[in-house]
PDB file of N, CA and C in Angstrom:
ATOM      1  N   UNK A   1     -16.564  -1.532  19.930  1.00  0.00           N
ATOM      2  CA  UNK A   1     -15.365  -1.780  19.157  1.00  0.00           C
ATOM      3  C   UNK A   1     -14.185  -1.881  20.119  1.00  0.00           C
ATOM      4  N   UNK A   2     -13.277  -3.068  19.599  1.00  0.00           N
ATOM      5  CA  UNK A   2     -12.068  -2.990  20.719  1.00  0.00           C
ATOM      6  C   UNK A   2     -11.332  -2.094  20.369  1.00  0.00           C
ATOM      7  N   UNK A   3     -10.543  -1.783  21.336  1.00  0.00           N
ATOM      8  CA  UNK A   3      -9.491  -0.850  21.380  1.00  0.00           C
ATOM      9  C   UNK A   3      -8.503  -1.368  20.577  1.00  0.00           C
ATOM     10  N   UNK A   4      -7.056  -0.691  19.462  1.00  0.00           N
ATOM     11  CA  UNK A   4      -6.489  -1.102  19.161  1.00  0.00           C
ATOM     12  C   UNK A   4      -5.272  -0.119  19.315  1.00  0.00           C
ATOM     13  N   UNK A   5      -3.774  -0.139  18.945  1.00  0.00           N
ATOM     14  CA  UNK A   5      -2.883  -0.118  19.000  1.00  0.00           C
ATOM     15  C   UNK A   5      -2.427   0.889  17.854  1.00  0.00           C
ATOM     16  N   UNK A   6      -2.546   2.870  17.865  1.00  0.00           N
ATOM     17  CA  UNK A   6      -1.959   3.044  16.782  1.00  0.00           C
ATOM     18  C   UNK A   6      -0.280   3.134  16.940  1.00  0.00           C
ATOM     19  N   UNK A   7       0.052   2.650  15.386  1.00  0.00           N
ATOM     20  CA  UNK A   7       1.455   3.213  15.326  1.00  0.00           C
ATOM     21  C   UNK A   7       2.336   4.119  15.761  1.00  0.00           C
ATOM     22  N   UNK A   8       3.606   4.607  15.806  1.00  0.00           N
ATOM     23  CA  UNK A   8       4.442   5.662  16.168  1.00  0.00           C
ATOM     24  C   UNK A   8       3.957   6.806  15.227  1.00  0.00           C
ATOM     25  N   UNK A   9       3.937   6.573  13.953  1.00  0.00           N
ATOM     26  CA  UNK A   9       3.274   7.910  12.978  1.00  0.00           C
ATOM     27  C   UNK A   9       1.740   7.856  13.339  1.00  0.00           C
ATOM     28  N   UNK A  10       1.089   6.881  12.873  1.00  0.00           N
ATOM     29  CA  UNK A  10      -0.314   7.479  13.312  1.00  0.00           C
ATOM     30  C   UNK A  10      -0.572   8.105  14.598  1.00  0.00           C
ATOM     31  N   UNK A  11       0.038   7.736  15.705  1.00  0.00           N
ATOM     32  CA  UNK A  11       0.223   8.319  16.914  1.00  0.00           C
ATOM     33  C   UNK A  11       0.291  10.266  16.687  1.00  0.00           C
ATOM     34  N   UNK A  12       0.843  10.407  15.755  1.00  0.00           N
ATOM     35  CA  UNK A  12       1.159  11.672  15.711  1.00  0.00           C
ATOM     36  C   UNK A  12       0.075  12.516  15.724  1.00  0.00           C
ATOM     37  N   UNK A  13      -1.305  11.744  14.906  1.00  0.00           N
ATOM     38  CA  UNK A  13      -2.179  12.395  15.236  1.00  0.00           C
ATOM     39  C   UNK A  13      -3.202  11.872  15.504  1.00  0.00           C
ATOM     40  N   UNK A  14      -3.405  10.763  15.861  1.00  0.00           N
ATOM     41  CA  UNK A  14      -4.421  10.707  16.849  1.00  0.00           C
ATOM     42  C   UNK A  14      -3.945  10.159  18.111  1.00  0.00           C
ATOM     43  N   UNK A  15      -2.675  10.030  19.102  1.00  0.00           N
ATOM     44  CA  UNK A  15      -2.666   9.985  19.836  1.00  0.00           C
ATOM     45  C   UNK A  15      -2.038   8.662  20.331  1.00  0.00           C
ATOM     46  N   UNK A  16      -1.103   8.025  21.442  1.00  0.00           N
ATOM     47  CA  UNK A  16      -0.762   7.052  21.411  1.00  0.00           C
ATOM     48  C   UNK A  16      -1.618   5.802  22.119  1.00  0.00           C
ATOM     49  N   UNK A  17      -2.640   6.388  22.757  1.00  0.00           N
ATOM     50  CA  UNK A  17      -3.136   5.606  23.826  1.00  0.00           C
ATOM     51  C   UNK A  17      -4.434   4.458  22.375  1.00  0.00           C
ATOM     52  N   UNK A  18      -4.814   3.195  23.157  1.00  0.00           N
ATOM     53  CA  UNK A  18      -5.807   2.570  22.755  1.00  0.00           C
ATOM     54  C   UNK A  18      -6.498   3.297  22.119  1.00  0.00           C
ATOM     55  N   UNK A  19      -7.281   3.221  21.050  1.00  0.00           N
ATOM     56  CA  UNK A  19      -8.299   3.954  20.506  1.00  0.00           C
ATOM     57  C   UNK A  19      -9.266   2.928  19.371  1.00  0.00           C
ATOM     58  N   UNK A  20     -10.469   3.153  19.584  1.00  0.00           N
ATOM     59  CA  UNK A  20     -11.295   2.332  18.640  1.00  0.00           C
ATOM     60  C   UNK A  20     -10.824   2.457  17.061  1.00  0.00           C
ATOM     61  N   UNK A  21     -11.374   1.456  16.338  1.00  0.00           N
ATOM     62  CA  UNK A  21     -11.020   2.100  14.548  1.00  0.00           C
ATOM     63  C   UNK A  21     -11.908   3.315  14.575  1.00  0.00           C
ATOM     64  N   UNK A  22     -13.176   3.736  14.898  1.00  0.00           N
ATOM     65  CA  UNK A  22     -13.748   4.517  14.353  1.00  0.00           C
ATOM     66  C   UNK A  22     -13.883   5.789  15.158  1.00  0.00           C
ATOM     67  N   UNK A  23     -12.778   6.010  16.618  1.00  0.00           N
ATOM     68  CA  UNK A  23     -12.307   6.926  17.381  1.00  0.00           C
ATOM     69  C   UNK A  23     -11.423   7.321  15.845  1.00  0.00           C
ATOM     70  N   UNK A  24     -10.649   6.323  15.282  1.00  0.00           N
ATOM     71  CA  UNK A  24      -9.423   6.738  14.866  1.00  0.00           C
ATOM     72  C   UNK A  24      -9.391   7.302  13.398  1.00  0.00           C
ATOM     73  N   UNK A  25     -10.576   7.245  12.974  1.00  0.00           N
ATOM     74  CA  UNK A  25     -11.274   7.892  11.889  1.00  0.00           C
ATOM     75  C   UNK A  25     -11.995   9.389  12.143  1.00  0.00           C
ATOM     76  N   UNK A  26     -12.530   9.158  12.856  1.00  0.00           N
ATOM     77  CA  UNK A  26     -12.838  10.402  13.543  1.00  0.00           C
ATOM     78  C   UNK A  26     -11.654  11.817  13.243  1.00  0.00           C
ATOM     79  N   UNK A  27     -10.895  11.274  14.074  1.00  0.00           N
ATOM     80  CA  UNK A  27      -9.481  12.399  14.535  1.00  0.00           C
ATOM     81  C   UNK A  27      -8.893  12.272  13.581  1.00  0.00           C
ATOM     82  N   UNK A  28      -8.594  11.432  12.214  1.00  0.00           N
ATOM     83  CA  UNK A  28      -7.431  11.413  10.796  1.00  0.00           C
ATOM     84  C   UNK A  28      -8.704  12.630  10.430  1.00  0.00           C
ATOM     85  N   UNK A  29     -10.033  12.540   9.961  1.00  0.00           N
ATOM     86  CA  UNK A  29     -10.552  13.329   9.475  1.00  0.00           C
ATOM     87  C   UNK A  29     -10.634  14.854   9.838  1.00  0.00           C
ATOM     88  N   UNK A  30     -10.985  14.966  11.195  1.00  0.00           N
ATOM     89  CA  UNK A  30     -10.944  16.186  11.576  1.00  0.00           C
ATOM     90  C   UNK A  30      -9.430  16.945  11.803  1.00  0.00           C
ATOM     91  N   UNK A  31      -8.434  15.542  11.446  1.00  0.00           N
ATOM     92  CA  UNK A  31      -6.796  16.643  11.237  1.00  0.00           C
ATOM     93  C   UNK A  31      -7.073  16.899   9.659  1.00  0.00           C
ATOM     94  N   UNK A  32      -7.643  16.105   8.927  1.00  0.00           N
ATOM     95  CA  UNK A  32      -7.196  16.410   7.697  1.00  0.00           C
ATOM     96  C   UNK A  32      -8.336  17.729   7.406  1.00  0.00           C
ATOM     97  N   UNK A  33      -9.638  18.104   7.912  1.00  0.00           N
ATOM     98  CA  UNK A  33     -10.452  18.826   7.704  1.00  0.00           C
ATOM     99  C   UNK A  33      -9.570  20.025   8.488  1.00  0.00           C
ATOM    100  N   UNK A  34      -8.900  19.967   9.433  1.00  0.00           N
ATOM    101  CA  UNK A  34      -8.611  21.393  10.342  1.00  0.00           C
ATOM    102  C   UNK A  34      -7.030  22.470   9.631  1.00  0.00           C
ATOM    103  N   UNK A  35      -6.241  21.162   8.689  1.00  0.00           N
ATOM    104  CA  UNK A  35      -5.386  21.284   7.650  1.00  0.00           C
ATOM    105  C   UNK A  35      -5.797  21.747   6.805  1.00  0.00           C
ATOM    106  N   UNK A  36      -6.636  21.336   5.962  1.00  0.00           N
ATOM    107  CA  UNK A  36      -7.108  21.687   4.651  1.00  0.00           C
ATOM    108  C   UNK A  36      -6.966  20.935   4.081  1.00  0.00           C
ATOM    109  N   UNK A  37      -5.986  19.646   4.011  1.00  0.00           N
ATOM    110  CA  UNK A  37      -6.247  18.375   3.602  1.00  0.00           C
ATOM    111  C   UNK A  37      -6.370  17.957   2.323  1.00  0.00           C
ATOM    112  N   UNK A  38      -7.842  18.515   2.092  1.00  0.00           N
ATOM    113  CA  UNK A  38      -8.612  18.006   0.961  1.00  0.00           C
ATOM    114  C   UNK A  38      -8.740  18.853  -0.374  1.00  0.00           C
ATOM    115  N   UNK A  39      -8.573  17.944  -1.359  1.00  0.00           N
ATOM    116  CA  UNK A  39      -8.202  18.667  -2.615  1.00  0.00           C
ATOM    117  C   UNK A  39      -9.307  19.444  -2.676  1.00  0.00           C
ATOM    118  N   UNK A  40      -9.372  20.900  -3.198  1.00  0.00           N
ATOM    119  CA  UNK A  40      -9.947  21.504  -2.869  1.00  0.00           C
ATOM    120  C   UNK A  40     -11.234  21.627  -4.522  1.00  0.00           C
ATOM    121  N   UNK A  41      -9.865  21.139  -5.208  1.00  0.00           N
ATOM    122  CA  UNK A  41     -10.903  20.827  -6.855  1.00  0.00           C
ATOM    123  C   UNK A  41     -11.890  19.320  -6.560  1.00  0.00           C
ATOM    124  N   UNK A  42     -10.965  18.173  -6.141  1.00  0.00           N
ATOM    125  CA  UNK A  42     -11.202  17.069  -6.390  1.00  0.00           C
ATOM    126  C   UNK A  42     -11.332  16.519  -4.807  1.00  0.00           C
ATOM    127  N   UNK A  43     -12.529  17.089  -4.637  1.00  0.00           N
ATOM    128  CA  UNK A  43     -12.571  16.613  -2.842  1.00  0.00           C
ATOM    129  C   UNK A  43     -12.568  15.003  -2.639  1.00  0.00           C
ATOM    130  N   UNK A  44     -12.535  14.009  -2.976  1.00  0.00           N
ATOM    131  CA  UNK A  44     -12.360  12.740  -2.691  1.00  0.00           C
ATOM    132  C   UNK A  44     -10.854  12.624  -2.927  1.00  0.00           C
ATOM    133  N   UNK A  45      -9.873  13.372  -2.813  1.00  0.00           N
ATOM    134  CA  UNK A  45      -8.761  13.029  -2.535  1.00  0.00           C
ATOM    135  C   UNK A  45      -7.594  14.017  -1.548  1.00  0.00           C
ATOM    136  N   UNK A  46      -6.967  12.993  -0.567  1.00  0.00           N
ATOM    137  CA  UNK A  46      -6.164  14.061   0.377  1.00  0.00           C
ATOM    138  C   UNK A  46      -5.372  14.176  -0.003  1.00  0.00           C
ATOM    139  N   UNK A  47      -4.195  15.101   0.600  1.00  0.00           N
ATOM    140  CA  UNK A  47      -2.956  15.378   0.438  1.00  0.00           C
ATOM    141  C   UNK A  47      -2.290  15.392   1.037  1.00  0.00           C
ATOM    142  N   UNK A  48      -1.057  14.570   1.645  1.00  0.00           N
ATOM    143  CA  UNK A  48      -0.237  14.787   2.660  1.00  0.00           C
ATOM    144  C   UNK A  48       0.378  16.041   3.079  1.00  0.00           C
ATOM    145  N   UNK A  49       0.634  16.231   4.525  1.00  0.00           N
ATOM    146  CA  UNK A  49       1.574  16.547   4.815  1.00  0.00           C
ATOM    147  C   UNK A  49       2.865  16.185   5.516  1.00  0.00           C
ATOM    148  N   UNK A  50       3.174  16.739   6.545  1.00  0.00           N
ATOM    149  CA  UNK A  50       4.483  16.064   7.186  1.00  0.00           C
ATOM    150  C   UNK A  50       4.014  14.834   8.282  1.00  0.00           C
ATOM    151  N   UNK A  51       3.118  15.368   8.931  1.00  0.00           N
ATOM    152  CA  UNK A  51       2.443  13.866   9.806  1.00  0.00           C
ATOM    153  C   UNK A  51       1.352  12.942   8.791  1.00  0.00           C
ATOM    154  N   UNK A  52       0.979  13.190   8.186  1.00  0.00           N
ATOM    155  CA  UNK A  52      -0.086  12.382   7.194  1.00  0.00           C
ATOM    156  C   UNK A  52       0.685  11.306   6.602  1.00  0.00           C
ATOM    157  N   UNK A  53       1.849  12.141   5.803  1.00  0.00           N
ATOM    158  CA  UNK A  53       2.576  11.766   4.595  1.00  0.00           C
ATOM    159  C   UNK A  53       3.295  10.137   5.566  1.00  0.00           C
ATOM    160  N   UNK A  54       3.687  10.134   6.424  1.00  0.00           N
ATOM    161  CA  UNK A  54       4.009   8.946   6.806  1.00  0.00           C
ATOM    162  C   UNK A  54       2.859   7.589   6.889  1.00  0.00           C
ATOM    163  N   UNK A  55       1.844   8.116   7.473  1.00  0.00           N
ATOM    164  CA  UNK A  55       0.760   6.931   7.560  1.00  0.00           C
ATOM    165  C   UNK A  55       0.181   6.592   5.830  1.00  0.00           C
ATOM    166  N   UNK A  56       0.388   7.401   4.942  1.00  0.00           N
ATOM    167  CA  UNK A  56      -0.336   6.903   3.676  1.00  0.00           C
ATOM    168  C   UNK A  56       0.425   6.781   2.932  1.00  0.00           C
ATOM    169  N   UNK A  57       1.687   6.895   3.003  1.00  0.00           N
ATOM    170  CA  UNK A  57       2.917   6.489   2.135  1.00  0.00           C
ATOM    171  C   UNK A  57       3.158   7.427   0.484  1.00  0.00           C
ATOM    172  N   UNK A  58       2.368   7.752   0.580  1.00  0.00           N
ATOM    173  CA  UNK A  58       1.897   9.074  -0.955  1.00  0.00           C
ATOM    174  C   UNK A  58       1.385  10.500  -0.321  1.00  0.00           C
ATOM    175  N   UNK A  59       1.876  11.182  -1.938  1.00  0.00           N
ATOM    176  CA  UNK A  59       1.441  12.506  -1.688  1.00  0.00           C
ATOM    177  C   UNK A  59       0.081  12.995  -1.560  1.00  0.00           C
ATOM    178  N   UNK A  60      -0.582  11.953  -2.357  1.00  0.00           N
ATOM    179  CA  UNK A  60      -1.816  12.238  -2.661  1.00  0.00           C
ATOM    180  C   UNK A  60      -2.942  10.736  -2.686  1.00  0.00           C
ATOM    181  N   UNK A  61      -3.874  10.742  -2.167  1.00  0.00           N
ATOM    182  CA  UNK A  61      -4.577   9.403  -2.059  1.00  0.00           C
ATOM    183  C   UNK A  61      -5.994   9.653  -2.220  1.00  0.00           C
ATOM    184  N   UNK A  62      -6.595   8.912  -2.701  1.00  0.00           N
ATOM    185  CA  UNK A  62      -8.046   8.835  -2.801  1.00  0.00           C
ATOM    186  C   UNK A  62      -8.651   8.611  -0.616  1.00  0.00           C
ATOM    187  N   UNK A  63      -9.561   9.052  -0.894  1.00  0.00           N
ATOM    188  CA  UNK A  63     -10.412   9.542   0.681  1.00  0.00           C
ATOM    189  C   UNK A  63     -10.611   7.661   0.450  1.00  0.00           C
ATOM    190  N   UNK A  64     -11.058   6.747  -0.694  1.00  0.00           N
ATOM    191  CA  UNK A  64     -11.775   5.219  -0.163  1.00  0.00           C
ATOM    192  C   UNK A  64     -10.029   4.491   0.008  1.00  0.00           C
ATOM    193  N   UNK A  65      -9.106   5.117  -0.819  1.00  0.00           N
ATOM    194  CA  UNK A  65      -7.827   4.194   0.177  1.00  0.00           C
ATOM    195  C   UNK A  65      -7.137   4.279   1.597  1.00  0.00           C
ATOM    196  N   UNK A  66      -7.628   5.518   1.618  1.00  0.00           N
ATOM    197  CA  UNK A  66      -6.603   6.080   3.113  1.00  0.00           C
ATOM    198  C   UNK A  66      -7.619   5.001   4.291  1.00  0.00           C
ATOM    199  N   UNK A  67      -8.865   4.498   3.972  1.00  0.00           N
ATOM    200  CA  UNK A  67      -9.170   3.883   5.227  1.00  0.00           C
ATOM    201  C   UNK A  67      -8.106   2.871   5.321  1.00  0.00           C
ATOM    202  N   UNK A  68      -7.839   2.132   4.294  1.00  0.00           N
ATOM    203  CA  UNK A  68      -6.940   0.582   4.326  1.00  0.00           C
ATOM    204  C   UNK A  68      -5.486   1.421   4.595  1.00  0.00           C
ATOM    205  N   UNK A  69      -4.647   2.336   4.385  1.00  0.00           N
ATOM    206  CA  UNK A  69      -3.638   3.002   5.122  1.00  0.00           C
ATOM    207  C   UNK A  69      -3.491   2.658   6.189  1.00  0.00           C
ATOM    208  N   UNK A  70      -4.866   3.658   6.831  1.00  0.00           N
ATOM    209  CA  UNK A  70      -4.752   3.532   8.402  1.00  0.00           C
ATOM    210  C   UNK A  70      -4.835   2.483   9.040  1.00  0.00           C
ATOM    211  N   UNK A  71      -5.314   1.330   8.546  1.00  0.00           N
ATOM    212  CA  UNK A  71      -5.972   0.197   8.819  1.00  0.00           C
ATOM    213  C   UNK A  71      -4.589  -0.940   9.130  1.00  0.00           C
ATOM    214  N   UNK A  72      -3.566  -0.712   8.418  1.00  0.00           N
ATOM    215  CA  UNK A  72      -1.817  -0.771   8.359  1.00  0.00           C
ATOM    216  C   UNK A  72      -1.256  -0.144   9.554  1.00  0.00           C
ATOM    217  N   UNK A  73      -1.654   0.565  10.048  1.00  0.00           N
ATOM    218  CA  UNK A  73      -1.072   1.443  11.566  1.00  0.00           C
ATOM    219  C   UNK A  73      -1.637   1.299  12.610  1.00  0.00           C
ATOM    220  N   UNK A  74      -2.821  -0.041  12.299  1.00  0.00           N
ATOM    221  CA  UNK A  74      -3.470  -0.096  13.718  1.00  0.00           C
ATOM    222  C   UNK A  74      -3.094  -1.806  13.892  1.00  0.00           C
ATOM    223  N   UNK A  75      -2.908  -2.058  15.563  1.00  0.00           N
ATOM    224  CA  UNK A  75      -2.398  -3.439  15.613  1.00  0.00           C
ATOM    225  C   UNK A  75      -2.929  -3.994  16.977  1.00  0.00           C
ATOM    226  N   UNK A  76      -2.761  -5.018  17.320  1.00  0.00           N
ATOM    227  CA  UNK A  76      -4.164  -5.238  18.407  1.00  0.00           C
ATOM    228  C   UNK A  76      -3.260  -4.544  19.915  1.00  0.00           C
ATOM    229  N   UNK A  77      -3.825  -4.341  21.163  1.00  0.00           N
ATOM    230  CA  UNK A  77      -3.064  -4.077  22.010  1.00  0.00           C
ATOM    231  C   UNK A  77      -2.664  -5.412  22.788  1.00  0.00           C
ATOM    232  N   UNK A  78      -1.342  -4.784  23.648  1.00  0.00           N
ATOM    233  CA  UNK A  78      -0.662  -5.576  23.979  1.00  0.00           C
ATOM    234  C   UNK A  78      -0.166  -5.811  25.386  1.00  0.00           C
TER     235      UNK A  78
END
Protein backbone atom coordinates (compact mmCIF):
# COMPACT_ATOMS: atom_id res chain seq x y z
CA UNK A 1 0.00 0.00 0.00
CA UNK A 2 1.29 3.53 -0.82
CA UNK A 3 2.02 5.80 1.62
CA UNK A 4 -0.35 8.66 2.01
CA UNK A 5 -0.59 12.07 3.54
CA UNK A 6 -2.56 12.39 6.97
CA UNK A 7 -4.15 15.65 7.78
CA UNK A 8 -3.23 18.29 10.57
CA UNK A 9 -6.15 16.61 12.87
CA UNK A 10 -5.69 13.15 11.87
CA UNK A 11 -2.06 13.78 12.49
CA UNK A 12 -3.00 14.14 16.03
CA UNK A 13 -3.25 10.71 16.28
CA UNK A 14 -1.69 8.84 14.15
CA UNK A 15 1.14 10.85 13.46
CA UNK A 16 2.35 13.26 10.73
CA UNK A 17 4.74 11.27 8.75
CA UNK A 18 3.52 9.01 5.44
CA UNK A 19 1.53 6.21 6.61
CA UNK A 20 -0.34 3.38 4.71
CA UNK A 21 -4.44 3.45 4.85
CA UNK A 22 -4.29 0.39 6.84
CA UNK A 23 -1.13 1.64 9.18
CA UNK A 24 -3.79 4.36 9.64
CA UNK A 25 -6.56 2.19 10.74
CA UNK A 26 -4.61 0.37 12.84
CA UNK A 27 -3.61 3.45 15.23
CA UNK A 28 -7.51 5.40 14.88
CA UNK A 29 -8.51 1.96 16.40
CA UNK A 30 -6.14 1.28 18.98
CA UNK A 31 -6.63 5.29 20.09
CA UNK A 32 -10.16 4.71 20.09
CA UNK A 33 -9.78 1.14 21.98
CA UNK A 34 -7.01 2.74 24.57
CA UNK A 35 -9.85 5.78 25.17
CA UNK A 36 -12.72 3.84 25.55
CA UNK A 37 -14.10 5.12 22.50
CA UNK A 38 -16.65 2.68 21.99
CA UNK A 39 -20.17 2.78 23.00
CA UNK A 40 -20.09 0.62 25.55
CA UNK A 41 -24.07 -0.46 25.06
CA UNK A 42 -23.93 -0.18 21.28
CA UNK A 43 -20.37 -1.25 20.33
CA UNK A 44 -20.58 -0.46 16.54
CA UNK A 45 -20.57 3.06 17.35
CA UNK A 46 -17.70 5.64 18.53
CA UNK A 47 -17.67 8.62 20.30
CA UNK A 48 -15.64 11.52 19.95
CA UNK A 49 -13.42 13.18 21.79
CA UNK A 50 -11.24 16.27 21.56
CA UNK A 51 -8.73 14.73 18.87
CA UNK A 52 -11.35 12.30 17.24
CA UNK A 53 -14.11 14.86 17.25
CA UNK A 54 -12.23 16.82 14.50
CA UNK A 55 -11.51 13.95 11.97
CA UNK A 56 -15.33 12.64 12.09
CA UNK A 57 -17.05 15.83 12.30
CA UNK A 58 -19.84 14.26 14.94
CA UNK A 59 -20.24 13.26 18.31
CA UNK A 60 -21.09 10.02 17.64
CA UNK A 61 -20.61 7.75 14.38
CA UNK A 62 -21.24 4.36 13.35
CA UNK A 63 -17.60 2.13 13.41
CA UNK A 64 -18.76 1.37 9.01
CA UNK A 65 -18.70 5.44 8.57
CA UNK A 66 -15.67 6.54 10.37
CA UNK A 67 -13.64 4.46 7.65
CA UNK A 68 -14.94 7.09 4.81
CA UNK A 69 -14.08 10.04 7.63
CA UNK A 70 -10.72 9.06 7.71
CA UNK A 71 -10.55 8.37 4.21
CA UNK A 72 -11.28 12.59 3.92
CA UNK A 73 -7.93 13.19 5.96
CA UNK A 74 -5.82 11.18 3.90
CA UNK A 75 -4.28 12.84 0.62
CA UNK A 76 -1.58 11.52 -1.65
CA UNK A 77 2.06 12.65 -0.63
CA UNK A 78 3.77 15.36 -1.91
Amino acid sequence: MRPLQPSAELARIVGSKPISRTEVTKKVWNYIKRHKLQDPREKRFIRADDKLGPVIGVKRISMFALTKKIAEHLGEVK
